[in-house]
PDB file of N, CA and C in Angstrom:
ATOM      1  N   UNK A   1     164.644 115.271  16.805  1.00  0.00           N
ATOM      2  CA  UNK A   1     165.420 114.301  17.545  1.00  0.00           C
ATOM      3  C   UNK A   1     166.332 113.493  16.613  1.00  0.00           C
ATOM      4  N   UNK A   2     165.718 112.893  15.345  1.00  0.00           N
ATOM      5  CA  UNK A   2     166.861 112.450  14.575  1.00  0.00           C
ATOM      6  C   UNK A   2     167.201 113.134  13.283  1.00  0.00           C
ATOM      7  N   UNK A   3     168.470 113.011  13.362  1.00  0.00           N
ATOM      8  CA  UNK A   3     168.662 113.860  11.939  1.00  0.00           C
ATOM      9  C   UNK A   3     168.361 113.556  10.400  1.00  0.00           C
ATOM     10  N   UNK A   4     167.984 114.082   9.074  1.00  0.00           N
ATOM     11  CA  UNK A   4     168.057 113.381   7.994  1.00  0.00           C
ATOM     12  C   UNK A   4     169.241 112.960   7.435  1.00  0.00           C
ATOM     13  N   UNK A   5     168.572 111.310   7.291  1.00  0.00           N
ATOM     14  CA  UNK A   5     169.793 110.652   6.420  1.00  0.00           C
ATOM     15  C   UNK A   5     170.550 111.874   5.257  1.00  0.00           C
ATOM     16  N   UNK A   6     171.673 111.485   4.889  1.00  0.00           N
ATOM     17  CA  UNK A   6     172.400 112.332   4.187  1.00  0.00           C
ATOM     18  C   UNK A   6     172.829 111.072   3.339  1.00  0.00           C
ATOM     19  N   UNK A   7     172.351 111.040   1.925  1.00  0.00           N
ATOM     20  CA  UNK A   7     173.108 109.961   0.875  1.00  0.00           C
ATOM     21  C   UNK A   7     174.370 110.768   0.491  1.00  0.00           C
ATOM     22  N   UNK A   8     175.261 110.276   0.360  1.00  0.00           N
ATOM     23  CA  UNK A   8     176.765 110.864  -0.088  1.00  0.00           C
ATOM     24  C   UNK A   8     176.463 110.503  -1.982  1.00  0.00           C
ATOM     25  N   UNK A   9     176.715 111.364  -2.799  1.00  0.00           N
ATOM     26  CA  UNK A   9     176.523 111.042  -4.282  1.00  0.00           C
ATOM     27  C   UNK A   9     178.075 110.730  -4.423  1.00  0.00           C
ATOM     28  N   UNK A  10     177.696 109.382  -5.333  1.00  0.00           N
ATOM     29  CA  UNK A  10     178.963 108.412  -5.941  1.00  0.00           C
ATOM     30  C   UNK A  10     178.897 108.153  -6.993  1.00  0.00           C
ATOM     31  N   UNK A  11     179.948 107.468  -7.762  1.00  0.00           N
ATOM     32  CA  UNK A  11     179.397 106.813  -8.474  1.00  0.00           C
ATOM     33  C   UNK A  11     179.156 105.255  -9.206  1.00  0.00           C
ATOM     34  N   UNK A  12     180.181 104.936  -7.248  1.00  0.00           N
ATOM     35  CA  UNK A  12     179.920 103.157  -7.469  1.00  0.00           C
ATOM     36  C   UNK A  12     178.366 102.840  -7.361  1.00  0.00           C
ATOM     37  N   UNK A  13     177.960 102.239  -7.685  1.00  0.00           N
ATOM     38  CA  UNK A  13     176.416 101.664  -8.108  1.00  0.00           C
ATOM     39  C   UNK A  13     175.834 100.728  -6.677  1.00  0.00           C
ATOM     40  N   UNK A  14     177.123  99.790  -6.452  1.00  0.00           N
ATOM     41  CA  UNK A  14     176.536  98.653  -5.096  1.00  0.00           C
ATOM     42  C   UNK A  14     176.827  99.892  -3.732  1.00  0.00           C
ATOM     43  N   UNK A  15     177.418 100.978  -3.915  1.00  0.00           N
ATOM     44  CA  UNK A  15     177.550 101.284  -2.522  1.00  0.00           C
ATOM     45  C   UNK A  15     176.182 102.869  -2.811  1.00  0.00           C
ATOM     46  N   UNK A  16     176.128 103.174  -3.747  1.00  0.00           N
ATOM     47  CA  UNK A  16     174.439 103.955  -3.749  1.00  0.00           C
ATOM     48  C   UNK A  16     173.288 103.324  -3.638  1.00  0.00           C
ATOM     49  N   UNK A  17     173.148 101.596  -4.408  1.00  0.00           N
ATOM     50  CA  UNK A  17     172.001 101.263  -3.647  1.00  0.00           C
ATOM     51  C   UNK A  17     172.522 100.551  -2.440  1.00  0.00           C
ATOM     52  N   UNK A  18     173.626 100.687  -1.314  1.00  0.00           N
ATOM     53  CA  UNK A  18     173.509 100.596  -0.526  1.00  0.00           C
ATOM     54  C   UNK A  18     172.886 101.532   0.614  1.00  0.00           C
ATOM     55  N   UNK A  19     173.272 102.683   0.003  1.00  0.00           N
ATOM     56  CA  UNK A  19     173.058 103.905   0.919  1.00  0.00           C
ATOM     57  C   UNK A  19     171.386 104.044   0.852  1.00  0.00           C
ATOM     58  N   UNK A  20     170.845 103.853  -0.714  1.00  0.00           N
ATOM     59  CA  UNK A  20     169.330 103.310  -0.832  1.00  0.00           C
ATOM     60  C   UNK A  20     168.626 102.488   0.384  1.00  0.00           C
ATOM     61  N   UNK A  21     169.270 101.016   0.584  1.00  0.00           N
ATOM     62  CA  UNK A  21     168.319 100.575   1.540  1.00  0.00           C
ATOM     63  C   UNK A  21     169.170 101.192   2.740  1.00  0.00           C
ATOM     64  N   UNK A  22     169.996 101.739   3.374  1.00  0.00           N
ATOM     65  CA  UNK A  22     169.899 102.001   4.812  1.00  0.00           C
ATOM     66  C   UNK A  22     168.771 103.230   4.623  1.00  0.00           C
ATOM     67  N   UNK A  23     168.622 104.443   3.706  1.00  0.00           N
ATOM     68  CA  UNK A  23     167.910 105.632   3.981  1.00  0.00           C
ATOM     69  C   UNK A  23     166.200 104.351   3.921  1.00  0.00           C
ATOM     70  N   UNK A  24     166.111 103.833   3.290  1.00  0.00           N
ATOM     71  CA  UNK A  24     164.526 103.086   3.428  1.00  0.00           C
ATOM     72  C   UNK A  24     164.816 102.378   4.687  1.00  0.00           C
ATOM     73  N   UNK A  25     165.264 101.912   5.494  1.00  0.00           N
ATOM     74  CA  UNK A  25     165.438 101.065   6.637  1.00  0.00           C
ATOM     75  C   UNK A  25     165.368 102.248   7.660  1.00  0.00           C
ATOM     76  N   UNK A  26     165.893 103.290   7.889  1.00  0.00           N
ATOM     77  CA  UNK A  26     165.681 104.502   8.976  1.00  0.00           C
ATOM     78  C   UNK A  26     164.759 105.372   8.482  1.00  0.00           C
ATOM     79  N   UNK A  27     164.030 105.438   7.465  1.00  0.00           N
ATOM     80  CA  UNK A  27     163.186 106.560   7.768  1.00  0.00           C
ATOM     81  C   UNK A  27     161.972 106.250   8.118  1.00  0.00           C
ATOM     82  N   UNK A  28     161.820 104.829   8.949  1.00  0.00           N
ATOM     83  CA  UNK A  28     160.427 105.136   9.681  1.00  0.00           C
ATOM     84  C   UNK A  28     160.824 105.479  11.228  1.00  0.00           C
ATOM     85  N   UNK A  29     162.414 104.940  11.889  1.00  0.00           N
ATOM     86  CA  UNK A  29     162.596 105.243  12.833  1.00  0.00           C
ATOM     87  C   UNK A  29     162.252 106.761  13.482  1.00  0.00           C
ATOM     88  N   UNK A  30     162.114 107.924  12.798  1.00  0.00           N
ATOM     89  CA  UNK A  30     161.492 108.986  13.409  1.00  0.00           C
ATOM     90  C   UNK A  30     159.428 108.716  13.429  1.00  0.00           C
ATOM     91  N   UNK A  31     159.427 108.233  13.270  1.00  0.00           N
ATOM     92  CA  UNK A  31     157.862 107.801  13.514  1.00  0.00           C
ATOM     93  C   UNK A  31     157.343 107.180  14.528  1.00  0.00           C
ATOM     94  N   UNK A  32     158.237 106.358  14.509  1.00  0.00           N
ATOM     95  CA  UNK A  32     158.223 105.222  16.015  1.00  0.00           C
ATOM     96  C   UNK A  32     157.780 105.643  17.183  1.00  0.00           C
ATOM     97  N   UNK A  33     156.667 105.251  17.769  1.00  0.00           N
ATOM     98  CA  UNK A  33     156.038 106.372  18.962  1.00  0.00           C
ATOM     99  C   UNK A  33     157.630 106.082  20.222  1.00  0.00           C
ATOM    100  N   UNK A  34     157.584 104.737  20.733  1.00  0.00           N
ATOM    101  CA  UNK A  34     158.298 104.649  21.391  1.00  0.00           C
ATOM    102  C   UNK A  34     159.755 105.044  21.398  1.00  0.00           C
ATOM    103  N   UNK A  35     160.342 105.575  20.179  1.00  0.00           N
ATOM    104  CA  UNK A  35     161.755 106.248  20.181  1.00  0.00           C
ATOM    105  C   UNK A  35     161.554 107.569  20.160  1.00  0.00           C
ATOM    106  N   UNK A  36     160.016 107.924  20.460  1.00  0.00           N
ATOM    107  CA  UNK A  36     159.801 109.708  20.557  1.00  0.00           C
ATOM    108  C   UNK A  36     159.436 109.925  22.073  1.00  0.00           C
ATOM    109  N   UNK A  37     159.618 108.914  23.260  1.00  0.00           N
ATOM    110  CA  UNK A  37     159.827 109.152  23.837  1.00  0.00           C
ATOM    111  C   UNK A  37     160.794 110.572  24.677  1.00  0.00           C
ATOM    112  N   UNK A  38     160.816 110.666  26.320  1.00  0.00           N
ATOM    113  CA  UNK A  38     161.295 111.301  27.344  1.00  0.00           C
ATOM    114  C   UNK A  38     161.199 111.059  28.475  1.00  0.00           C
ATOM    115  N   UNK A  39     162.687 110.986  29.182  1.00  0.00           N
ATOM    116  CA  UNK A  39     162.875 110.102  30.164  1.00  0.00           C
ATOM    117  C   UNK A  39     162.592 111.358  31.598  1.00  0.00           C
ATOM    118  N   UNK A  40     161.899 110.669  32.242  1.00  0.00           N
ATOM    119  CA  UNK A  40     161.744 112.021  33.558  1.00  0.00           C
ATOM    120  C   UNK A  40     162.025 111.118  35.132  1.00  0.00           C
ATOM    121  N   UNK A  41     162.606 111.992  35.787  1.00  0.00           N
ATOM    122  CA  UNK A  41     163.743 111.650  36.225  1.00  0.00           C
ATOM    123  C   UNK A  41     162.907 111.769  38.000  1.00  0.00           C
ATOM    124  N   UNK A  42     163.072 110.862  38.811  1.00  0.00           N
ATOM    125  CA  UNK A  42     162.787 111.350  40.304  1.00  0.00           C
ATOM    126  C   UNK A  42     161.290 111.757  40.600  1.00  0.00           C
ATOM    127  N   UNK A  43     160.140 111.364  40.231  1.00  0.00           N
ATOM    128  CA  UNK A  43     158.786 111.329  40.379  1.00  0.00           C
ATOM    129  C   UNK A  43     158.637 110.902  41.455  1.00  0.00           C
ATOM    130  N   UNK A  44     158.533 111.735  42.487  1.00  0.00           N
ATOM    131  CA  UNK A  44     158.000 111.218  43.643  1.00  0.00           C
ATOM    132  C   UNK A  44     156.051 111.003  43.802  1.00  0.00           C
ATOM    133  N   UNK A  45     155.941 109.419  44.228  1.00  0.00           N
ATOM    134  CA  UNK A  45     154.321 109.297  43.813  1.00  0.00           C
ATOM    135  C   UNK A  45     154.140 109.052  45.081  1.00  0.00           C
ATOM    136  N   UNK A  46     152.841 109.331  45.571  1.00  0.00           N
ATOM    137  CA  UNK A  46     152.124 109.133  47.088  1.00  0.00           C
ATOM    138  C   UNK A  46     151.123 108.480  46.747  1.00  0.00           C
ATOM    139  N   UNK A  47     150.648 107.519  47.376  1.00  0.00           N
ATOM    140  CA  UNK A  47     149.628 106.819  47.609  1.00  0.00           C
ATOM    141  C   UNK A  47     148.424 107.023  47.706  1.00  0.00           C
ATOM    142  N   UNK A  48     148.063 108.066  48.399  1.00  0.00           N
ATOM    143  CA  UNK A  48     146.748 108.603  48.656  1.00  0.00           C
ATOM    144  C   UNK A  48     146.372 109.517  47.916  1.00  0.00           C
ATOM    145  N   UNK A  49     146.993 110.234  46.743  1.00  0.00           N
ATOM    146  CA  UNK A  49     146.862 110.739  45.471  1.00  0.00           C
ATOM    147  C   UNK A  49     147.707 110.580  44.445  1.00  0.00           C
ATOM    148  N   UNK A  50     146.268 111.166  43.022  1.00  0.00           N
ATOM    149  CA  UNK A  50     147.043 111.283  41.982  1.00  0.00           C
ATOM    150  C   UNK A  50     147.947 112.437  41.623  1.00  0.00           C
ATOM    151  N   UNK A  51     149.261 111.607  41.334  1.00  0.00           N
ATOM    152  CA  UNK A  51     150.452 112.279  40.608  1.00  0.00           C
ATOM    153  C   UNK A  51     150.163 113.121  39.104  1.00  0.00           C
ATOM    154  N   UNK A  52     150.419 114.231  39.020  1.00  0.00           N
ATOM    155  CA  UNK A  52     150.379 114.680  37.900  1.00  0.00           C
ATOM    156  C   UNK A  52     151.875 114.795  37.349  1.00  0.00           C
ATOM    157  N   UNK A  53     152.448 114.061  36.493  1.00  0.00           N
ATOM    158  CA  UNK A  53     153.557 114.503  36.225  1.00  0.00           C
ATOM    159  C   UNK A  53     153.669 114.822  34.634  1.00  0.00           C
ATOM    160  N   UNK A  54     154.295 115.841  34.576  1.00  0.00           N
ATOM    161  CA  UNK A  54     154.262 116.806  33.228  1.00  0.00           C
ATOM    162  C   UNK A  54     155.666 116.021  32.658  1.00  0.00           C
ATOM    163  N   UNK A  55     154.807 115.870  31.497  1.00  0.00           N
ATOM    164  CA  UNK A  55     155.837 114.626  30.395  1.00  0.00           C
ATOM    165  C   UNK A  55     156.775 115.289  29.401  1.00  0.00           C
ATOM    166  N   UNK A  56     156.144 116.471  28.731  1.00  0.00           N
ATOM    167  CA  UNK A  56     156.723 117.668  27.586  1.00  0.00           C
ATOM    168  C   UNK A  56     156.563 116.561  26.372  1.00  0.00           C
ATOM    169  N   UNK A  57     155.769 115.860  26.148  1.00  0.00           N
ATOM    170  CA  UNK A  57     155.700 114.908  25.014  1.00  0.00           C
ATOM    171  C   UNK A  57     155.250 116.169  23.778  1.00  0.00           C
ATOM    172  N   UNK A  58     153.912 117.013  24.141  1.00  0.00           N
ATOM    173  CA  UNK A  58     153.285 118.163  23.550  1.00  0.00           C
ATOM    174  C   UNK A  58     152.180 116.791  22.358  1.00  0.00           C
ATOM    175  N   UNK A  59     151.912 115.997  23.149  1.00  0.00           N
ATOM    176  CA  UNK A  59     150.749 115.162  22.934  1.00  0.00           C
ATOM    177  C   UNK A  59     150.465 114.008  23.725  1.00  0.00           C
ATOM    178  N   UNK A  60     149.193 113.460  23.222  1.00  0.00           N
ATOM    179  CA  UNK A  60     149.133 112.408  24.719  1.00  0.00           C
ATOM    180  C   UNK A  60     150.089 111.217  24.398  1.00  0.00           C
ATOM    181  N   UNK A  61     150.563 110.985  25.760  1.00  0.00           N
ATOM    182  CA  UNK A  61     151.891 109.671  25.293  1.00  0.00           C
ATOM    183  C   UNK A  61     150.725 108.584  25.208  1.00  0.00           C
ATOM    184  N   UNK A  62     151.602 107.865  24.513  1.00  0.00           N
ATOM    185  CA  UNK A  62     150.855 106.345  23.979  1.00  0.00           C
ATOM    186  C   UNK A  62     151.145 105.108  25.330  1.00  0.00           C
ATOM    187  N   UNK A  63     152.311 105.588  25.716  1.00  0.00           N
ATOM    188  CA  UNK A  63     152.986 104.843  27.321  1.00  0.00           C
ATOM    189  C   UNK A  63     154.162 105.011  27.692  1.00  0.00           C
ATOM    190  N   UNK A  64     153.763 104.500  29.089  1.00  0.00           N
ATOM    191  CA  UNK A  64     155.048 104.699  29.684  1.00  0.00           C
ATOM    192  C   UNK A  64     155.710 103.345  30.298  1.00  0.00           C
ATOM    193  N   UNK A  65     157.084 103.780  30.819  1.00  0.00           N
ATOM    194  CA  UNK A  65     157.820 102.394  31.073  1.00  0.00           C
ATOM    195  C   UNK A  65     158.821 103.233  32.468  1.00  0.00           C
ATOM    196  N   UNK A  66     158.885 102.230  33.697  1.00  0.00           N
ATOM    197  CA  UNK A  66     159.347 102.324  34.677  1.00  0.00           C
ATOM    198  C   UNK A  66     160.914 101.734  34.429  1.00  0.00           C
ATOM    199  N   UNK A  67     161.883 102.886  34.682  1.00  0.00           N
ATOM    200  CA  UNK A  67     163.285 102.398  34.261  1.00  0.00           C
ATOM    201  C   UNK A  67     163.668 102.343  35.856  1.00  0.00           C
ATOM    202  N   UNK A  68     163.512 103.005  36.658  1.00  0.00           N
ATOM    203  CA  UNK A  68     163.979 103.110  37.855  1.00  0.00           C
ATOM    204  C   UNK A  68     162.945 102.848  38.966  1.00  0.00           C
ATOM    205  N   UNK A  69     163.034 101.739  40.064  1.00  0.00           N
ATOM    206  CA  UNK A  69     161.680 102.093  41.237  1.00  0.00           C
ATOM    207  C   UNK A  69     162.870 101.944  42.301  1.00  0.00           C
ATOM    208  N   UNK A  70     162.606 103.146  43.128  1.00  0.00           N
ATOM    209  CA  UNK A  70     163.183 102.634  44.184  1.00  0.00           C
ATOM    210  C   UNK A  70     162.725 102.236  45.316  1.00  0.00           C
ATOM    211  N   UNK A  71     161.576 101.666  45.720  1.00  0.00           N
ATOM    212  CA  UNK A  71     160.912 101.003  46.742  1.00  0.00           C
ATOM    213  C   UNK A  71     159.944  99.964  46.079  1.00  0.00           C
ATOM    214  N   UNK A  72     159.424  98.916  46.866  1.00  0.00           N
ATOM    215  CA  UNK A  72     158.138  98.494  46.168  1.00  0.00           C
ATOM    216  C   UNK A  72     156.474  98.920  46.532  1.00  0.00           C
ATOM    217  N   UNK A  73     155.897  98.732  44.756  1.00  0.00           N
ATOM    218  CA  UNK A  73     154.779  99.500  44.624  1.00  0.00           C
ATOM    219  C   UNK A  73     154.138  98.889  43.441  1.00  0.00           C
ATOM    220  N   UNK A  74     152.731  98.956  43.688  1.00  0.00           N
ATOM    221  CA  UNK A  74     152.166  98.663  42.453  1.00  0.00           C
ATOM    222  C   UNK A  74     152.134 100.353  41.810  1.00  0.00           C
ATOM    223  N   UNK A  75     152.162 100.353  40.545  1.00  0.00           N
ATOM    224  CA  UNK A  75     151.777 101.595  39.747  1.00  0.00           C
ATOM    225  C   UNK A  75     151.283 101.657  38.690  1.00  0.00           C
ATOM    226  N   UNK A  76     149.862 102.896  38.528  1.00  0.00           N
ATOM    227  CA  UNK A  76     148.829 102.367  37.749  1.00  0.00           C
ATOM    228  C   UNK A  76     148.415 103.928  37.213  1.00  0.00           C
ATOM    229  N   UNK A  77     148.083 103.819  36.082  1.00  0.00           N
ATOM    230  CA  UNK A  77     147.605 105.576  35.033  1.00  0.00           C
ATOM    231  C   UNK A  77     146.313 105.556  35.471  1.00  0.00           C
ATOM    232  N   UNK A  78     145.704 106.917  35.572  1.00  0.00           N
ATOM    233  CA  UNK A  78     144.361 106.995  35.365  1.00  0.00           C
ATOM    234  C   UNK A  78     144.326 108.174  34.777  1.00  0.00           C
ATOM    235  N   UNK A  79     144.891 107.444  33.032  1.00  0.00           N
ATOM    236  CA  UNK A  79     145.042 108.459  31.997  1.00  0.00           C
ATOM    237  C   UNK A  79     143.416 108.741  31.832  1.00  0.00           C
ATOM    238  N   UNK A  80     142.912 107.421  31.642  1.00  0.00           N
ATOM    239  CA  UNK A  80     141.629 107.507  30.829  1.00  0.00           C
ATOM    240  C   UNK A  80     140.828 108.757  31.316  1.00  0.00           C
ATOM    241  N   UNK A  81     140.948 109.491  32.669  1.00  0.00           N
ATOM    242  CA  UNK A  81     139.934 110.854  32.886  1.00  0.00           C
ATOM    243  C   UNK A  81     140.542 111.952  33.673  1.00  0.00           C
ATOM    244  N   UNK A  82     141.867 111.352  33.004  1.00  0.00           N
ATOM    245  CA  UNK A  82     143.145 112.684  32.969  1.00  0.00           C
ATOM    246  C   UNK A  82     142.359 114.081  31.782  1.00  0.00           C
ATOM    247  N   UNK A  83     142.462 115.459  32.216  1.00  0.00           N
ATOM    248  CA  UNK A  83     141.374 116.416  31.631  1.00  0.00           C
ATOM    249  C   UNK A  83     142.946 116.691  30.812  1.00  0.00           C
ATOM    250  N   UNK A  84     143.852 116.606  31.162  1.00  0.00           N
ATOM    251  CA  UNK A  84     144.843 117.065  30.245  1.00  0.00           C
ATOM    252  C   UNK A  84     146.032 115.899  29.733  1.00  0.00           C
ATOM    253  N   UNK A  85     145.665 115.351  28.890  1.00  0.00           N
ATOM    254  CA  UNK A  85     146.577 114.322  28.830  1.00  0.00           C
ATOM    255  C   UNK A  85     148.138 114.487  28.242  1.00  0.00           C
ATOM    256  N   UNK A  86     147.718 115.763  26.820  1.00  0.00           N
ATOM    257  CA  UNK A  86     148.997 116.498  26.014  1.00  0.00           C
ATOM    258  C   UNK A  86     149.818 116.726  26.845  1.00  0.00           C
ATOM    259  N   UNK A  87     149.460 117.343  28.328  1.00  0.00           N
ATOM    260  CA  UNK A  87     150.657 117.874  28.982  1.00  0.00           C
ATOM    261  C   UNK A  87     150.922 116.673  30.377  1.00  0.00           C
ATOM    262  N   UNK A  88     150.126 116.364  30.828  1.00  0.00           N
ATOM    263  CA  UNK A  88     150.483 115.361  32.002  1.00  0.00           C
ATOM    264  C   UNK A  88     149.963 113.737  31.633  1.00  0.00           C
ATOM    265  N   UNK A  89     150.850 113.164  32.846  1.00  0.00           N
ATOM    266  CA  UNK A  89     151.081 112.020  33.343  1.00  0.00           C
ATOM    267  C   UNK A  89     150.160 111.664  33.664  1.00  0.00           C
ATOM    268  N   UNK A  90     148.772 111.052  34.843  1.00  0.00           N
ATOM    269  CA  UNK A  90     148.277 110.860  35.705  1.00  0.00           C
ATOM    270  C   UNK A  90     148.659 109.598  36.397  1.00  0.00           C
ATOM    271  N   UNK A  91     149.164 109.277  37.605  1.00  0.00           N
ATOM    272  CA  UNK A  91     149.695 108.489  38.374  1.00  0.00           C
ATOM    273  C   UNK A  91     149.129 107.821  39.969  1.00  0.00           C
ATOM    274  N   UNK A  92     149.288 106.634  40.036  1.00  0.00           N
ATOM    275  CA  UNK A  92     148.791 106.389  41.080  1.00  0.00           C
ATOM    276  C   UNK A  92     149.272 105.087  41.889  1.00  0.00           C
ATOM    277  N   UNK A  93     149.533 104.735  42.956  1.00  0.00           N
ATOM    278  CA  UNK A  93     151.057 103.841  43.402  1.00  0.00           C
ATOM    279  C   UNK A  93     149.574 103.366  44.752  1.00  0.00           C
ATOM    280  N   UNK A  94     150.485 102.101  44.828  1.00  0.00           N
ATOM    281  CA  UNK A  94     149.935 101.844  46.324  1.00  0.00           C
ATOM    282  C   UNK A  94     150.635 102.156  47.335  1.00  0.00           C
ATOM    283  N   UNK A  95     151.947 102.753  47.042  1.00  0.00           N
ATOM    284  CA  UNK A  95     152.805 102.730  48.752  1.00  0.00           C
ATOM    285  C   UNK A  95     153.547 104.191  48.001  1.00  0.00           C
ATOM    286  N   UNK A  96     153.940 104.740  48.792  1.00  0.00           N
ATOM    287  CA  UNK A  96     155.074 105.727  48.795  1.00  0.00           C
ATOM    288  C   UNK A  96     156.166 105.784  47.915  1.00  0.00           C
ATOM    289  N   UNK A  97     156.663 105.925  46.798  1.00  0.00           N
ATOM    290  CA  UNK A  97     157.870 105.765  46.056  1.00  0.00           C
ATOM    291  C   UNK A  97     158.112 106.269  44.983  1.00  0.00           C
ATOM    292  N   UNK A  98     159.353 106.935  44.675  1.00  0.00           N
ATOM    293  CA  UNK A  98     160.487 107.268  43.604  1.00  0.00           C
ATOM    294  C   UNK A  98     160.723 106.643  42.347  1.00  0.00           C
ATOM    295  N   UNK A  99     159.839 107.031  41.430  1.00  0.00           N
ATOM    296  CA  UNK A  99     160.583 106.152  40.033  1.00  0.00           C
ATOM    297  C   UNK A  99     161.275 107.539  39.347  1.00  0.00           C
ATOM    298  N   UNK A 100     162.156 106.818  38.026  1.00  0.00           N
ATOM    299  CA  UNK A 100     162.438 107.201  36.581  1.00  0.00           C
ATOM    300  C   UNK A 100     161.264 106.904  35.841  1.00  0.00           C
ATOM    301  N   UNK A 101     160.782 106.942  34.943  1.00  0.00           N
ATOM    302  CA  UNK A 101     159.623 106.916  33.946  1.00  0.00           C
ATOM    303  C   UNK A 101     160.208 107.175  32.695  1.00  0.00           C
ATOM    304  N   UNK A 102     160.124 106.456  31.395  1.00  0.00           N
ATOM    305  CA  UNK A 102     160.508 106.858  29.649  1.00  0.00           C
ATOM    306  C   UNK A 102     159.465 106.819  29.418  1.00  0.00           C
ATOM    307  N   UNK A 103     158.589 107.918  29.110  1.00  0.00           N
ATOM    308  CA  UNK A 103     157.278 108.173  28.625  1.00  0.00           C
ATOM    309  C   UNK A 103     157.570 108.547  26.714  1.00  0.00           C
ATOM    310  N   UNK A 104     156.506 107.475  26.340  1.00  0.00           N
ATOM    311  CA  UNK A 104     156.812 107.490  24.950  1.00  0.00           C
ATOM    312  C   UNK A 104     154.957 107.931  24.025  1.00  0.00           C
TER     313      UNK A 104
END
C-alpha cells in the first residue's frame, strides 16, 4: 500500500539530513494498523441476524469505523466468537440498515 521512501543522493548536507528525518518520520506509517485499513462499501445488516461481512484484511482487523449509516441503528461486533475472524466481519444492528465500514 505505501511505497518506499526513495532518498535522492546529494551533496548538500541540510537537504540529506533533511531527507534523513522525513524517511525516519514515515517509516512507521506502513505499520499503523489503522492506515492498513479497507473501506467496504453498502453492507446491508438485518436485525435479527448476524452479518458476516468479508473484510480482505487477510488478518483479524483490530476495528472498525462507520463512515456511512444510512438509517438509524445501534451497531455492535460479536467478533469475540466470530470462528473466522482473518476473513470476516461479525455484525449485529438493532433495526434494518446500510452502512460504509473502514475496517482497519
Amino acid at each position: 500500500m505505501f511505497k518506499k521512501f526513495k532518498k535522492i543522493e546529494i551533496e548538500d548536507e541540510v537537504l540529506s539530513r533533511m531527507q534523513d528525518n522525513v524517511e525516519q518520520a514515515i517509516s512507521l506509517l506502513p505499520t499503523t494498523d489503522i492506515l492498513q485499513g479497507r473501506l467496504v462499501k453498502n453492507v446491508s445488516l438485518l436485525s435479527a441476524s448476524t452479518v458476516k461481512v468479508s473484510h480482505k484484511l487477510g488478518r483479524p482487523p483490530v476495528g472498525w469505523i462507520i463512515v456511512r449509516q444510512r438509517a438509524s441503528a445501534i451497531i455492535w461486533d460479536s467478533q469475540d466468537s466470530n470462528a473466522n475472524p482473518s476473513l470476516t466481519l461479525d455484525l449485529n444492528c438493532s433495526a434494518n440498515v446500510t452502512v460504509d465500514l473502514y475496517v482497519f
